[in-house]
Protein backbone atom coordinates (compact mmCIF):
# COMPACT_ATOMS: atom_id res chain seq x y z
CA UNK A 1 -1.43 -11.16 56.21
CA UNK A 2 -2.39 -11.37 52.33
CA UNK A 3 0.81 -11.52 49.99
CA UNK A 4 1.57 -8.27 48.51
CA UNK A 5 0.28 -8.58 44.47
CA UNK A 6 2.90 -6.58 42.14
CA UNK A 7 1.19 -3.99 40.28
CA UNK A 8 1.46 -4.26 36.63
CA UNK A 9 1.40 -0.91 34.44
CA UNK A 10 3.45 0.35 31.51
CA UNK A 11 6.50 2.30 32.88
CA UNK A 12 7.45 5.64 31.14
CA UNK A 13 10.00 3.89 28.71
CA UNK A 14 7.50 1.79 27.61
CA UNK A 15 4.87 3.98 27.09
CA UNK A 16 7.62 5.91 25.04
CA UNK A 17 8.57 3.28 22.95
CA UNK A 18 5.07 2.55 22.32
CA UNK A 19 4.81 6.09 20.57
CA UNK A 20 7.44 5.81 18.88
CA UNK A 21 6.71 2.88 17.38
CA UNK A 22 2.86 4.41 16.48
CA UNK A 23 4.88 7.62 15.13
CA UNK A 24 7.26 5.57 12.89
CA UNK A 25 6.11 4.98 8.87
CA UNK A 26 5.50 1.71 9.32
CA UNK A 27 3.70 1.67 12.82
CA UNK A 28 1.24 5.21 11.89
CA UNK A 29 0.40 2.67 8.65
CA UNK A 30 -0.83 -0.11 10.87
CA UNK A 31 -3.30 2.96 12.61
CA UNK A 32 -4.35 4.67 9.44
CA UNK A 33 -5.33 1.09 7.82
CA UNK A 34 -7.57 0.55 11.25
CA UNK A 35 -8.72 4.10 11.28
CA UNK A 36 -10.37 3.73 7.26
CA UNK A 37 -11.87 -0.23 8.63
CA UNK A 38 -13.69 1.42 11.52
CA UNK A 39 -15.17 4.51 8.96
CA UNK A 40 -16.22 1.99 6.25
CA UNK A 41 -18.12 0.00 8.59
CA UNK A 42 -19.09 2.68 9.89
CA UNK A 43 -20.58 4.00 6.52
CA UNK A 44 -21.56 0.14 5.41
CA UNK A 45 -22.25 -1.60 7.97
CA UNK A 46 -22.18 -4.99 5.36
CA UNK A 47 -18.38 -4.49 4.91
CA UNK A 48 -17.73 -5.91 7.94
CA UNK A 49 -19.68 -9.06 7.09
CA UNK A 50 -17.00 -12.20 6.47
CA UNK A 51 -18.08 -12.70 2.75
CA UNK A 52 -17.87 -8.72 1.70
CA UNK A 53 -14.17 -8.85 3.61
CA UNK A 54 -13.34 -11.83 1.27
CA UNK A 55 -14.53 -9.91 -1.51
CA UNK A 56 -12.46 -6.83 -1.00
CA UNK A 57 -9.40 -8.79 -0.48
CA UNK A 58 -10.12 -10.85 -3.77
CA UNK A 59 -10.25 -7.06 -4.90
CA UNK A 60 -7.31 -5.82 -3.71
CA UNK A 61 -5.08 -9.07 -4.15
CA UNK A 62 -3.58 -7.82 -7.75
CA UNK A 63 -2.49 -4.30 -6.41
CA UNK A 64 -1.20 -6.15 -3.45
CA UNK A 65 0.79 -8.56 -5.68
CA UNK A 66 2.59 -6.14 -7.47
CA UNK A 67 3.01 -4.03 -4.31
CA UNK A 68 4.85 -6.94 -3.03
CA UNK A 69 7.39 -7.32 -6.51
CA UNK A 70 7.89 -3.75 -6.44
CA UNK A 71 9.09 -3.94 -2.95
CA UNK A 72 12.25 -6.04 -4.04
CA UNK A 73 13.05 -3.21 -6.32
CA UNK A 74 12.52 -0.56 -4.18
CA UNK A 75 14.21 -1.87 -1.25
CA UNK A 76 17.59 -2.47 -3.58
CA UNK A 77 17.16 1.35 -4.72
CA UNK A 78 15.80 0.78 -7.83
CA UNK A 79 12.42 1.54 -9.63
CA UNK A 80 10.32 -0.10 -11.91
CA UNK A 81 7.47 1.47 -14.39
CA UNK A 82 7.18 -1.41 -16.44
CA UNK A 83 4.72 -3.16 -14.26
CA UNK A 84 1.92 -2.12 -15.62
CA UNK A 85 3.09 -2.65 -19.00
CA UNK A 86 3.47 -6.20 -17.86
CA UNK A 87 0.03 -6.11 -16.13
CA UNK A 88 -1.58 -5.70 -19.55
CA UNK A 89 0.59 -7.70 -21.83
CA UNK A 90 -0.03 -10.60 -20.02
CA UNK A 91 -3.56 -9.98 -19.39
CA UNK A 92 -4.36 -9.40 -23.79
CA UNK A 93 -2.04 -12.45 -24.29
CA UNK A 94 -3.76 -15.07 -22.39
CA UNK A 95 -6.99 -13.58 -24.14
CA UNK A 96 -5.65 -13.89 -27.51
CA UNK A 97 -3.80 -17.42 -27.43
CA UNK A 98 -6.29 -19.19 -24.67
CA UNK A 99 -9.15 -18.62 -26.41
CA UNK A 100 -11.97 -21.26 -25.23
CA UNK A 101 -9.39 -23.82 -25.50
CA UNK A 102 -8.74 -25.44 -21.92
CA UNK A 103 -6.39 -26.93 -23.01
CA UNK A 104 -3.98 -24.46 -23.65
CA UNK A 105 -4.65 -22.78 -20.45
CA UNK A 106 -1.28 -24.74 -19.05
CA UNK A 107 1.22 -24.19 -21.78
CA UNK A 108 -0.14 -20.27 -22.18
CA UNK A 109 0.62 -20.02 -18.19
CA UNK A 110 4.10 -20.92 -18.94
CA UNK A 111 4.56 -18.60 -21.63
CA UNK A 112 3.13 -15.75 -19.47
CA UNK A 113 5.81 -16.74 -17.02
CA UNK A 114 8.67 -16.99 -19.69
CA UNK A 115 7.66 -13.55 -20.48
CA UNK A 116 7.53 -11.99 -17.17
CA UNK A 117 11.27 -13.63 -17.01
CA UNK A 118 12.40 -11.89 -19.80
CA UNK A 119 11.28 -8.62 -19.20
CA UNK A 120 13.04 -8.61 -15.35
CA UNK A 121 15.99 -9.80 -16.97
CA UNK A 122 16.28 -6.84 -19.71
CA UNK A 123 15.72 -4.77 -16.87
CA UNK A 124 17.75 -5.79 -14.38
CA UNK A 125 20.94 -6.43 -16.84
CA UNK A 126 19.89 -3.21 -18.47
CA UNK A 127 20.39 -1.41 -14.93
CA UNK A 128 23.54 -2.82 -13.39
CA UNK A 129 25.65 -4.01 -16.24
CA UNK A 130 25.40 -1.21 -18.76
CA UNK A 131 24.70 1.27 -15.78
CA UNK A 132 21.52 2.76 -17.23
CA UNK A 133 18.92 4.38 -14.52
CA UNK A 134 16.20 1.96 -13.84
CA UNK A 135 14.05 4.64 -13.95
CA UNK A 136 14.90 5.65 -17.83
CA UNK A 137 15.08 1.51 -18.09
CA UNK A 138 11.77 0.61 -17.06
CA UNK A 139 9.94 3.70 -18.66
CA UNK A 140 11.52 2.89 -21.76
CA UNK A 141 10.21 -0.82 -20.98
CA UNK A 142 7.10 0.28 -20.42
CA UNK A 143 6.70 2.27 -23.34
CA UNK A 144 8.01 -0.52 -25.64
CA UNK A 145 5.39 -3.08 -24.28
CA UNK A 146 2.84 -0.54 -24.30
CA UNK A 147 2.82 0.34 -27.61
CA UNK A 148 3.69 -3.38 -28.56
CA UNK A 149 0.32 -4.20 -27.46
CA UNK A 150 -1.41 -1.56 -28.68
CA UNK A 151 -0.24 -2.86 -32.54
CA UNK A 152 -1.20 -6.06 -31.82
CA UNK A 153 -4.51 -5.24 -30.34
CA UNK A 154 -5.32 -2.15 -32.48
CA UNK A 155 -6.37 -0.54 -29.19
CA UNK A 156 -9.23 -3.19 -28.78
CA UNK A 157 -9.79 -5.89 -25.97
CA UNK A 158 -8.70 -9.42 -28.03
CA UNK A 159 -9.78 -12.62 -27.36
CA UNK A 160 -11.76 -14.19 -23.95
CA UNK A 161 -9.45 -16.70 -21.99
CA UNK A 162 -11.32 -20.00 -21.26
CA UNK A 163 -13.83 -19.99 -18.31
CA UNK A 164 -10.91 -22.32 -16.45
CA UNK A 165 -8.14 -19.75 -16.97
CA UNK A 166 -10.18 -16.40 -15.31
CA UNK A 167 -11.49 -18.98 -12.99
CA UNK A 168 -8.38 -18.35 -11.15
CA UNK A 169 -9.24 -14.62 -10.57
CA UNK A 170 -12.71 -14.49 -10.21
CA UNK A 171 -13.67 -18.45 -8.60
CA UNK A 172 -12.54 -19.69 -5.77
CA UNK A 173 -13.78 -23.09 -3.26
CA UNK A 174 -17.43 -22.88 -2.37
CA UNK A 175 -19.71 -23.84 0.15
CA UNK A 176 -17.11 -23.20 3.59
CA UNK A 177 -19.24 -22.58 6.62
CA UNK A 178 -19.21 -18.74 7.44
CA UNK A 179 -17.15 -17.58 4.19
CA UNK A 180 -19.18 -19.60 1.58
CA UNK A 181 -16.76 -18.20 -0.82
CA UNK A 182 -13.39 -18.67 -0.90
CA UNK A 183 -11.37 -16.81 -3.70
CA UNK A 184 -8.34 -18.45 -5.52
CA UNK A 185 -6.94 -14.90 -5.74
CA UNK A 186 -6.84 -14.47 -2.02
CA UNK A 187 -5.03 -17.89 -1.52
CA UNK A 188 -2.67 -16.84 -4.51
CA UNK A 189 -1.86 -13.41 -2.65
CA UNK A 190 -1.48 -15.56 1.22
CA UNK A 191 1.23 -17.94 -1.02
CA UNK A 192 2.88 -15.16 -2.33
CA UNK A 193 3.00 -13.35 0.56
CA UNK A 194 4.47 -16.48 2.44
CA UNK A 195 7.04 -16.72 -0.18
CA UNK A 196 7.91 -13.14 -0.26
CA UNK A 197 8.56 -13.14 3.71
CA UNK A 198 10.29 -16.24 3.64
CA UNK A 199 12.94 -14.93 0.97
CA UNK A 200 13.58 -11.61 2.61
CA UNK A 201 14.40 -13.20 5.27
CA UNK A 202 17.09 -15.31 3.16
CA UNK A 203 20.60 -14.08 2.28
CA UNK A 204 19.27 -13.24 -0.60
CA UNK A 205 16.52 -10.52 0.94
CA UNK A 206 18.69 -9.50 3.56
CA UNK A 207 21.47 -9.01 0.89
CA UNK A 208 18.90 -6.65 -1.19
CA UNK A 209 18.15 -4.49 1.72
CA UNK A 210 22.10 -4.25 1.94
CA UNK A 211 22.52 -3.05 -1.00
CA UNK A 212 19.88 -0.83 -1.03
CA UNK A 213 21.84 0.97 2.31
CA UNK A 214 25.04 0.62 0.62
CA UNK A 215 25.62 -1.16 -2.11
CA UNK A 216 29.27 -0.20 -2.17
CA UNK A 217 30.14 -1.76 1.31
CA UNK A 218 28.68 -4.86 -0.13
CA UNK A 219 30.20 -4.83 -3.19
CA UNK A 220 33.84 -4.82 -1.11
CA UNK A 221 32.33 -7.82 0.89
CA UNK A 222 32.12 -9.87 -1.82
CA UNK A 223 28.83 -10.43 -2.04
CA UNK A 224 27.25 -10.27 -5.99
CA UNK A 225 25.54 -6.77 -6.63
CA UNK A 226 24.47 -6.99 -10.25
CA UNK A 227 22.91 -10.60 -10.25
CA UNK A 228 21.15 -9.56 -7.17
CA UNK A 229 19.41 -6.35 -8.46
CA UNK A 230 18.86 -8.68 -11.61
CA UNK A 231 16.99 -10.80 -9.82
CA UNK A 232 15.09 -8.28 -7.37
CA UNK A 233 13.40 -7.21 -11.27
CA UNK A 234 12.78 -10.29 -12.18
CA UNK A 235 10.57 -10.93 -8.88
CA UNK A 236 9.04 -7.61 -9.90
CA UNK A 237 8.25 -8.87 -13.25
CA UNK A 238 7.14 -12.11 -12.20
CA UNK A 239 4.75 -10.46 -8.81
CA UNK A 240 3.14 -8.55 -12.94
CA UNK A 241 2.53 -11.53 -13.92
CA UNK A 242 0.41 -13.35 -11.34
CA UNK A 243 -1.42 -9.75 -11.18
CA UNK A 244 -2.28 -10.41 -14.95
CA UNK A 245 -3.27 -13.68 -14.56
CA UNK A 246 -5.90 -12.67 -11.20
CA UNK A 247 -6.69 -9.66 -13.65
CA UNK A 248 -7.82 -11.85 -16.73
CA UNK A 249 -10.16 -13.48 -14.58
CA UNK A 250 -11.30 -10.70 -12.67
CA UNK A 251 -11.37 -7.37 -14.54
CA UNK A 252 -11.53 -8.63 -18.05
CA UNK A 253 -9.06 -8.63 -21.32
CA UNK A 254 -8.66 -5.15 -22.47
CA UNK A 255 -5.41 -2.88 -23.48
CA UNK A 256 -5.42 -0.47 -20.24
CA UNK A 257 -6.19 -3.27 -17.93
CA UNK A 258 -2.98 -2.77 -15.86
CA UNK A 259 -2.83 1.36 -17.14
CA UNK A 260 -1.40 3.29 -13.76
CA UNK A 261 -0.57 -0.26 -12.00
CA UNK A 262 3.45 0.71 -11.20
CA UNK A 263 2.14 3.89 -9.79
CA UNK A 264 -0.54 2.21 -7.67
CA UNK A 265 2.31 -0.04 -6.28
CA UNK A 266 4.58 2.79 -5.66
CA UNK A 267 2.44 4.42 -3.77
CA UNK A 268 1.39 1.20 -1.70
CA UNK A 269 5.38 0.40 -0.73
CA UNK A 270 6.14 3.90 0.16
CA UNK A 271 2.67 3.93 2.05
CA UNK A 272 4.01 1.07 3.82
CA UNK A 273 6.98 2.25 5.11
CA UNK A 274 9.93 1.50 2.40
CA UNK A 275 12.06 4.53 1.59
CA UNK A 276 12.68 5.55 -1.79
CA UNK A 277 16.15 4.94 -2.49
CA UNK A 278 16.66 1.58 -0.76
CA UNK A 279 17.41 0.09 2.27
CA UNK A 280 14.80 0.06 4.59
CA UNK A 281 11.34 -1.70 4.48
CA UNK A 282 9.76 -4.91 4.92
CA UNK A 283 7.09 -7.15 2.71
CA UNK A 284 4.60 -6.92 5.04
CA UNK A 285 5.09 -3.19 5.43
CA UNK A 286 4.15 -2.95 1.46
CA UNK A 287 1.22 -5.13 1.49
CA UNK A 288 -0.26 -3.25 4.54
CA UNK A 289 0.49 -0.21 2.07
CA UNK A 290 -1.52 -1.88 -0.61
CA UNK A 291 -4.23 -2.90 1.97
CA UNK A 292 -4.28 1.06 3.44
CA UNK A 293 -4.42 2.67 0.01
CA UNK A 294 -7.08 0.47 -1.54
CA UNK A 295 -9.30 1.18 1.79
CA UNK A 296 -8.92 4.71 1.16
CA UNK A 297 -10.22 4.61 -2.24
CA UNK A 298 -12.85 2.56 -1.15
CA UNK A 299 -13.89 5.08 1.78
CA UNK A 300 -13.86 7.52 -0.90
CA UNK A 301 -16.25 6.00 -2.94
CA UNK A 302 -18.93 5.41 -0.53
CA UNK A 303 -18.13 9.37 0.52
CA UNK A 304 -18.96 10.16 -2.88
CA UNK A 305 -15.50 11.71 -3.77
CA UNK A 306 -15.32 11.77 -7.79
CA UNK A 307 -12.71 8.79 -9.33
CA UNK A 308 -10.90 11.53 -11.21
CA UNK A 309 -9.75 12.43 -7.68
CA UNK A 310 -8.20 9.10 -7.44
CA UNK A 311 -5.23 10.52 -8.87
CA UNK A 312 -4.59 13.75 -7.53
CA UNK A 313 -4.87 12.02 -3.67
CA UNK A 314 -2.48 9.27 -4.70
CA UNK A 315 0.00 11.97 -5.92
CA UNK A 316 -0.31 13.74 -2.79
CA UNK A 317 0.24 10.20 -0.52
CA UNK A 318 3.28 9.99 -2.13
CA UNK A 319 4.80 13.07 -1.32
CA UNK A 320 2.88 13.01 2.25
CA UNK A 321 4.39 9.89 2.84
CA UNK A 322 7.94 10.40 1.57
CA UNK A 323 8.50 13.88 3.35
CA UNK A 324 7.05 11.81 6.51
CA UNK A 325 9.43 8.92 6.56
CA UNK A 326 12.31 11.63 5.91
CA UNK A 327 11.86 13.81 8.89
CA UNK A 328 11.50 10.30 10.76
CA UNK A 329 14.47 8.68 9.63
CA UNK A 330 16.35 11.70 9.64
CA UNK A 331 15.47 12.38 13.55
CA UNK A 332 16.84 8.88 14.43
CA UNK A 333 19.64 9.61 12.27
CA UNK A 334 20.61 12.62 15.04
CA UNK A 335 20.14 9.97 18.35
CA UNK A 336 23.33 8.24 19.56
CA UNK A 337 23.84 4.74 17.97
CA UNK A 338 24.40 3.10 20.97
CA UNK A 339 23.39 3.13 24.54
CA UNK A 340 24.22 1.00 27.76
CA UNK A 341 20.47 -0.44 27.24
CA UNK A 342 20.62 -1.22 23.31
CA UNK A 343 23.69 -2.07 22.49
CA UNK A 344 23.63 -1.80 18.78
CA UNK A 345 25.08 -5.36 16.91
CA UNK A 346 27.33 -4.23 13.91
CA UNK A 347 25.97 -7.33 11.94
CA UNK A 348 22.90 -5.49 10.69
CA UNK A 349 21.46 -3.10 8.65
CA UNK A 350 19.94 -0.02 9.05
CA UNK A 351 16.79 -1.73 8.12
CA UNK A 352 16.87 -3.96 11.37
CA UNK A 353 17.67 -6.91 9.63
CA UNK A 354 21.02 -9.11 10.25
CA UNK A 355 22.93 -8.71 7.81
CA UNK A 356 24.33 -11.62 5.79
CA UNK A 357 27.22 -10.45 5.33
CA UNK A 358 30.64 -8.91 7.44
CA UNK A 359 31.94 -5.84 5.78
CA UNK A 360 35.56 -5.68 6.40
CA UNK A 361 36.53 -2.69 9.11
CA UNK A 362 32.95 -2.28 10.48
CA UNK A 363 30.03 -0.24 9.19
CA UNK A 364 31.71 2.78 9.66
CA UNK A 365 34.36 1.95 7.62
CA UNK A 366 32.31 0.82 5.06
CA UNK A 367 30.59 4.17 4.68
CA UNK A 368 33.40 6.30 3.94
């Protein structure tokens, strides 16, 4: 008699848990991003090839970057339009004090980061200290560096950074079997990404997401509101920065360099799956948003779609993608919280995430 083999197959919870993971923001990103892959190869064929893939993430690496700062913000309920700003002030000053000197490539690369520190500090004491919007903060950031740069430059790309300094956005290690090319900028985006992951999944990013929920309830735990937001900018600021630095070496020194950059990486992070307002989202969900909107563009262009529509479709993802996630979120709002299957554990947040902190009479306490 041969022993019985169990049949395998996906029951009907699974199978329903499987959609609903596809139907949630984060999951129908994953399928959109594969769905745009497929129709460029499709179109070009080449795309697909290991160098051209190399090449398009060497491409999208900046937006990607910043995609990645903005997500701090975001996630803590915040905004901030001074990216950009940042983008192209540190793009026109490593053109105008590098020069062909290598040498100063070094000490220029710490002034670049001084700067980006300055600016997320302004904004993030700005915001939580004096109580000021972020979103009046950063605009009035943005317009201050903006027009800063535009009376130094006169409106006119300054300066060429040494071959060594845009080497960093534009080189990268040759002569790898398969690749031949490896860029700098995609090994700068796979560190920062690494970093990025590793501190939201500190006390520190779990505490951010927190606050973002409820930044009240955390407040009453004890835990340090303002020099957390502070610092959420300040990785914002700093994500700018290594954008300006790939940028210089990749896209050239000129005034509107980083023009429509906080925008771009809006889009990307609610693309992704964070909600505008805070507390929900992960890093991987925004860089998958910067990956998906930068294919689309892409697709566009070999479809022949005019750039001036780049705009007017990025305006619409937003408020696609906002009015998606709310009619998500708000239909797992109406479900029971718990269930003799998934018990839910009151030490996390709504975002999934343990929360590093106990708030004192339970989360529903907490939320009065």
């Amino acid at each position: 008699m041969n022993p019985r083999i169990p049949e395998t197959h996906l029951g009907d919870g699974g199978l329903r848990q499987l959609l609903r993971r596809a139907a949630d923001p984060r999951g129908a990103v994953v399928i959109l991003l594969i769905v745009i892959l497929i129709a460029i190869v499709v179109l070009n064929p080449g795309f697909a090839e290991p160098g051209a893939l190399m090449r398009f993430i060497q491409r999208v690496s900046p937006v990607a970057i910043v995609a990645i700062g903005q997500y701090f913000v975001i996630v803590s309920g915040e905004f901030d339009l001074s990216m950009g700003a940042v983008v192209t002030a540190q793009v026109m000053t490593a053109g105008y004090l590098i020069g062909e000197d290598d040498s100063k490539t070094v000490p220029v690369l710490i002034i670049m980061l001084v700067i980006g520190v300055v600016v997320g500090l302004v904004n993030g004491l700005v915001t939580t200290l004096l109580k000021v919007p972020s979103f009046i903060v950063t605009l009035g950031t943005m317009l201050v560096i903006h027009g800063g740069v535009m009376w130094w430059t006169g409106g006119a790309a300054t300066g060429n950074p040494a071959e060594s300094f845009r080497q960093l956005g534009r080189g990268g290690i040759e002569g790898l079997p398969i690749l031949d090319l490896l860029p700098y900028a995609v090994l700068i985006l796979l560190a920062v990404t690494v970093f990025a992951v590793w501190i939201s999944r500190r006390p520190f990013g779990r505490t951010v997401v927190a606050i973002g929920d409820n930044a009240q309830a955390v407040s009453f735990a004890g835990a340090n509101v303002w020099r957390t937001k502070t610092l959420a900018f300040v990785l914002s600021s700093l994500a700018a920065t290594v954008a300006g630095v790939l940028l210089a070496g990749y896209a050239g020194v000129h005034p509107s360099v980083g023009q429509g950059y906080e925008f771009t990486a809006i889009t990307a992070v609610v693309l992704g799956g964070v909600v505008l307002g805070g507390g929900r989202g992960t890093v991987l969900g925004a860089l998958i948003g910067a990956f998906t909107l930068e294919s689309l563009f892409t697709l566009l262009n070999f479809t022949a779609v005019p750039a001036t529509m780049r705009d007017a479709i990025q305006g619409a993802i937003i408020i696609a993608a906002v009015a998606y996630s709310g009619v998500v979120f708000a239909k797992k709002h109406k479900r029971p919280t718990t269930s003799a299957n998934e018990p839910r554990d009151p030490g996390t947040t709504s975002a999934g995430a343990p929360s590093p902190i106990q708030l004192t009479g339970g989360d529903g306490a907490a939320r009065k």
